[in-house]
C-alpha atoms as a PDB file:
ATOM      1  CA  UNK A   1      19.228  31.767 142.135  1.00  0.00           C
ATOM      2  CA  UNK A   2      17.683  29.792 139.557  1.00  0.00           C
ATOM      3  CA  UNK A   3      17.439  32.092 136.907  1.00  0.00           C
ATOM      4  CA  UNK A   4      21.473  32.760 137.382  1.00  0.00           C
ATOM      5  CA  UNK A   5      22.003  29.481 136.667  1.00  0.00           C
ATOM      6  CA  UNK A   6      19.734  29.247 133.784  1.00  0.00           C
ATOM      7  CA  UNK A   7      21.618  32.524 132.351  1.00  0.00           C
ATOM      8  CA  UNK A   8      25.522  31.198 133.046  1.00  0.00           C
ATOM      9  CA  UNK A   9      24.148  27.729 131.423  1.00  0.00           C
ATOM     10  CA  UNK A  10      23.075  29.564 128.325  1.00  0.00           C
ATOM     11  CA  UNK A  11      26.455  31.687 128.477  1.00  0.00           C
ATOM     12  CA  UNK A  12      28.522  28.729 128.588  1.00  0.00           C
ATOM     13  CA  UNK A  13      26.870  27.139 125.768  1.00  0.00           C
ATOM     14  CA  UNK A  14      26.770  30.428 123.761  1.00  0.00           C
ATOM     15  CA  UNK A  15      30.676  30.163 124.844  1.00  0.00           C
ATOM     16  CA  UNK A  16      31.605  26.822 123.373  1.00  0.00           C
ATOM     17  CA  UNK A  17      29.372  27.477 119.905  1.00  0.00           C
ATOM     18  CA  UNK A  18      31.246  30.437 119.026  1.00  0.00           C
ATOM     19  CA  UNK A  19      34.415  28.586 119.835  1.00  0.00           C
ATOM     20  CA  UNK A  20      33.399  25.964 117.672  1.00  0.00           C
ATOM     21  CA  UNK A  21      32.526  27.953 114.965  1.00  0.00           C
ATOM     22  CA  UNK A  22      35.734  29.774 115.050  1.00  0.00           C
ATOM     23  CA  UNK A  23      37.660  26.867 114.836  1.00  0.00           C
ATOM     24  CA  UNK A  24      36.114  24.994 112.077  1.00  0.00           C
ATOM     25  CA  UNK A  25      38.086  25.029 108.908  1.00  0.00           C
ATOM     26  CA  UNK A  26      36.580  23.014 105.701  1.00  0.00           C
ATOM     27  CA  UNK A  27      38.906  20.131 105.138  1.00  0.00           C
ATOM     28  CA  UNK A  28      41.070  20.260 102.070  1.00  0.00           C
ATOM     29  CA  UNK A  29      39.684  17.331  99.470  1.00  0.00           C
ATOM     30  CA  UNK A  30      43.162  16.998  98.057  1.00  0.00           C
ATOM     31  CA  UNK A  31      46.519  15.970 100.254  1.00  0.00           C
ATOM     32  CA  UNK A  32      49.631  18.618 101.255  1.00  0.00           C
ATOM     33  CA  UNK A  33      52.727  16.394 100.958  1.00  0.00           C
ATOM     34  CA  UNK A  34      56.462  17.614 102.368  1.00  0.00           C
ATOM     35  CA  UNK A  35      59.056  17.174  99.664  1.00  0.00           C
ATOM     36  CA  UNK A  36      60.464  13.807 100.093  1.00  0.00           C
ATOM     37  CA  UNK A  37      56.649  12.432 100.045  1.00  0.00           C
ATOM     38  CA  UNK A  38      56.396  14.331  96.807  1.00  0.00           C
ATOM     39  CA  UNK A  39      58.979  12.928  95.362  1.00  0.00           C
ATOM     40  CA  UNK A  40      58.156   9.493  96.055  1.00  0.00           C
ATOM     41  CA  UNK A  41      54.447   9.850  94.692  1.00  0.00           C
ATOM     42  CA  UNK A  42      55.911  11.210  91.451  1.00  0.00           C
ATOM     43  CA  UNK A  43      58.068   7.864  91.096  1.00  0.00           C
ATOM     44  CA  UNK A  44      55.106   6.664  89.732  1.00  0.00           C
ATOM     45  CA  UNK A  45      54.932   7.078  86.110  1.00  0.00           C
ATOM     46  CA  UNK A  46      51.246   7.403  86.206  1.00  0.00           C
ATOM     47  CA  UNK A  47      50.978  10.460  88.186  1.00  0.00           C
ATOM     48  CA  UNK A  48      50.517  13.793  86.212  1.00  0.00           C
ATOM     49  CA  UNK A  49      53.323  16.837  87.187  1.00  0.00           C
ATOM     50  CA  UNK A  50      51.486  20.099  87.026  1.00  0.00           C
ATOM     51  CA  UNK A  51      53.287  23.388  87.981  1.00  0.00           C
ATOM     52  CA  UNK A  52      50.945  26.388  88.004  1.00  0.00           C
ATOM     53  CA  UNK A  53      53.190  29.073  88.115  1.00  0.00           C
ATOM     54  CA  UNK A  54      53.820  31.566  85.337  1.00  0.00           C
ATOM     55  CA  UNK A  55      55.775  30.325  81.962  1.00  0.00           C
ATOM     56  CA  UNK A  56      58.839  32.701  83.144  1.00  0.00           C
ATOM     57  CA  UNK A  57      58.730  31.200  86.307  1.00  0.00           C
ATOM     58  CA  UNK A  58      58.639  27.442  84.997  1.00  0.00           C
ATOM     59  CA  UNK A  59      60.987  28.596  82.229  1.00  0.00           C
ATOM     60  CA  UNK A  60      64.016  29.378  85.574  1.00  0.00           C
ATOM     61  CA  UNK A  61      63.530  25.592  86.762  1.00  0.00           C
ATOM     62  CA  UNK A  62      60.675  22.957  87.094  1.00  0.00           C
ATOM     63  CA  UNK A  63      60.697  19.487  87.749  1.00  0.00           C
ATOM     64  CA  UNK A  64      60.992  16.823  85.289  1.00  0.00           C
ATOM     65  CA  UNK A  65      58.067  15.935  83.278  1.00  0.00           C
ATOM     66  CA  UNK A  66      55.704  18.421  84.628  1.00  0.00           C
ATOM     67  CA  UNK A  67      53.516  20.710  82.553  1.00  0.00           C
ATOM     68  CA  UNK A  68      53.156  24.349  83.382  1.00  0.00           C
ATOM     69  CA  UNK A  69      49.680  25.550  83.395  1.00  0.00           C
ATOM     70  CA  UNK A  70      49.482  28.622  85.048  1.00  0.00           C
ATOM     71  CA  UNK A  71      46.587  29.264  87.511  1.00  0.00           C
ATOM     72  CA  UNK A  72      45.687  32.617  86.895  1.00  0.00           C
ATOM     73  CA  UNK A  73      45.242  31.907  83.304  1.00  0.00           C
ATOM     74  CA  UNK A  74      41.551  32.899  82.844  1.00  0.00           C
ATOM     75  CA  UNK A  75      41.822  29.546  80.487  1.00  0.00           C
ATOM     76  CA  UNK A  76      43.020  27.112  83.849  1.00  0.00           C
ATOM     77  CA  UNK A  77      40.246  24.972  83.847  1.00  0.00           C
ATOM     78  CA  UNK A  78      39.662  24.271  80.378  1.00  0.00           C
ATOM     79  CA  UNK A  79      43.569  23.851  79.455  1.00  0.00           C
ATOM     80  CA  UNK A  80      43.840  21.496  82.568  1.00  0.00           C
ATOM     81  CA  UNK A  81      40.798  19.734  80.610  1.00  0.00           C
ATOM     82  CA  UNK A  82      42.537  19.495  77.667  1.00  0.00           C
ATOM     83  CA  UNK A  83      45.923  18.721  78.937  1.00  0.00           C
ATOM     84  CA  UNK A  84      45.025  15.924  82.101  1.00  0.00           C
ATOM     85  CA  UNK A  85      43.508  12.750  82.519  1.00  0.00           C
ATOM     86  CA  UNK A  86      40.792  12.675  85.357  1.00  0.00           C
ATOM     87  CA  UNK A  87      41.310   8.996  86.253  1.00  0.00           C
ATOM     88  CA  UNK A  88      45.076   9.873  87.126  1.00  0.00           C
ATOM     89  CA  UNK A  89      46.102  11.516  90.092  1.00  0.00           C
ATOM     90  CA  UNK A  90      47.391  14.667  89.757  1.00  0.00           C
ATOM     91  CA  UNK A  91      50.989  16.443  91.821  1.00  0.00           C
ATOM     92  CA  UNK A  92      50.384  19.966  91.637  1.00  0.00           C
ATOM     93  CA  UNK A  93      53.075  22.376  92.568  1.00  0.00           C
ATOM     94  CA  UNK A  94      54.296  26.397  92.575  1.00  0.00           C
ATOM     95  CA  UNK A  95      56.794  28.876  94.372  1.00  0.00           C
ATOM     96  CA  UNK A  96      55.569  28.610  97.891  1.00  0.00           C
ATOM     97  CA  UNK A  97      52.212  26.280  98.255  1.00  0.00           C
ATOM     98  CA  UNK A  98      49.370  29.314  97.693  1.00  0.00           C
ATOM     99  CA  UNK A  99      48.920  29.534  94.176  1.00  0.00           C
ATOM    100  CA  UNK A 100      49.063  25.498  93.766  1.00  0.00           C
ATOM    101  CA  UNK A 101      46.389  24.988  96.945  1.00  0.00           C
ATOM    102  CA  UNK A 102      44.127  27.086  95.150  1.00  0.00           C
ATOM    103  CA  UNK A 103      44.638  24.935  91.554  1.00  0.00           C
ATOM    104  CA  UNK A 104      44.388  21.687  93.899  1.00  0.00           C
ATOM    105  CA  UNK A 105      40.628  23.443  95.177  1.00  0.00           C
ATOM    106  CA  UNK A 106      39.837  24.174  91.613  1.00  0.00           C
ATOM    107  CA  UNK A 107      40.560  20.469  90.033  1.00  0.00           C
ATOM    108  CA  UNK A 108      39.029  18.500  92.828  1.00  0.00           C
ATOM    109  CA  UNK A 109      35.872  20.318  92.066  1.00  0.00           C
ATOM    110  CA  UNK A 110      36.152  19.062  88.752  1.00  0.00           C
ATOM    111  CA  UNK A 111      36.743  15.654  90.047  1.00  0.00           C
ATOM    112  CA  UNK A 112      40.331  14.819  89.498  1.00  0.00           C
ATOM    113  CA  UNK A 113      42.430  12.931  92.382  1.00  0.00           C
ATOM    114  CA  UNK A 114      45.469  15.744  93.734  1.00  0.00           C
ATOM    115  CA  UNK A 115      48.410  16.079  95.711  1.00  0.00           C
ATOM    116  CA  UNK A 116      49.869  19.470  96.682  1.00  0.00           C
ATOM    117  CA  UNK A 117      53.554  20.033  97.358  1.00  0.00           C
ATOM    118  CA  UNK A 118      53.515  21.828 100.833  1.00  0.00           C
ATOM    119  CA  UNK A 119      55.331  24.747 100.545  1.00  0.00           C
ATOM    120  CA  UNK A 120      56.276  24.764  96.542  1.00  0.00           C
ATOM    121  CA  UNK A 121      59.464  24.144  94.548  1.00  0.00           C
ATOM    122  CA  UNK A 122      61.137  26.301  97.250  1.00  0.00           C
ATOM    123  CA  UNK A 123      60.739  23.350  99.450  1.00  0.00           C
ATOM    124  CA  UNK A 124      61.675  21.038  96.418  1.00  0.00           C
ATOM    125  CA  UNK A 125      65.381  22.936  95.842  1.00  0.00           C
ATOM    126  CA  UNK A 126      65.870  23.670  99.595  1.00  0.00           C
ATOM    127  CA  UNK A 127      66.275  19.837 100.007  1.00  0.00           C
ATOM    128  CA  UNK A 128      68.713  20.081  96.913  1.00  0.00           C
ATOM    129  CA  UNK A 129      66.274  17.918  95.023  1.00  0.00           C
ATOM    130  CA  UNK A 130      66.515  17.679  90.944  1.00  0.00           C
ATOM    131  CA  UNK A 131      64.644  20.658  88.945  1.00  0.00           C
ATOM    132  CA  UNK A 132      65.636  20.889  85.159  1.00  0.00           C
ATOM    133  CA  UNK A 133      65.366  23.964  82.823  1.00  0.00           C
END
């Protein structure tokens, strides 16, 4: 009888570790913001615009002031060295959210401050928001 219990105690806890471990997902060192928070944290003039989709792509419509550095550029991280200023935060944005949560991983390694527009410029023009070519 003991030994049962001994072997459903170590079952249980074998249980809740692996449900633990498949549940624990690294947090994301930068922050996803809808739309409308976006566009409120790019009010301020100090915040850098960086869309990190292809030229053709930011070519068809980006919004204002944003530079296009695109992420699969074997160049990213040195252009984004060149081309931002680490003691500004940084709004990073694509088509959909993928490509630009990837960029956001890449510069907070390198130490800059970054917010990601959930769900790209999609998001951005579904809300009829301003975009300029």
């Amino acid at each position: 009888m003991m030994l049962k219990s001994v072997y459903f105690m170590f079952f249980v806890c074998m249980f809740m570790l692996g449900l633990m471990a498949c549940s624990s997902k690294p947090k994301d060192k930068f922050k996803n913001l809808t739309a409308d928070e976006f566009e409120r944290l790019i009010e301020n003039s100090n915040v850098q615009r960086l869309d990190v989709r292809t030229v053709a792509e930011y070519s068809e419509g980006h919004i204002a002031g944003s530079i296009n550095i695109n992420v699969f550029d074997e160049n990213f991280s040195a252009t984004a060295d060149e081309l931002l200023d680490k003691t500004q935060p940084v709004a990073v944005y694509c088509k959909s959210g993928r490509r630009s949560r990837n960029a956001a991983q890449l510069l907070v390694k390198k130490g800059y401050t970054v917010y990601n527009l959930d769900k790209g410029i999609l998001s951005w023009i579904e809300l009829g928001k301003d975009i300029e070519k």
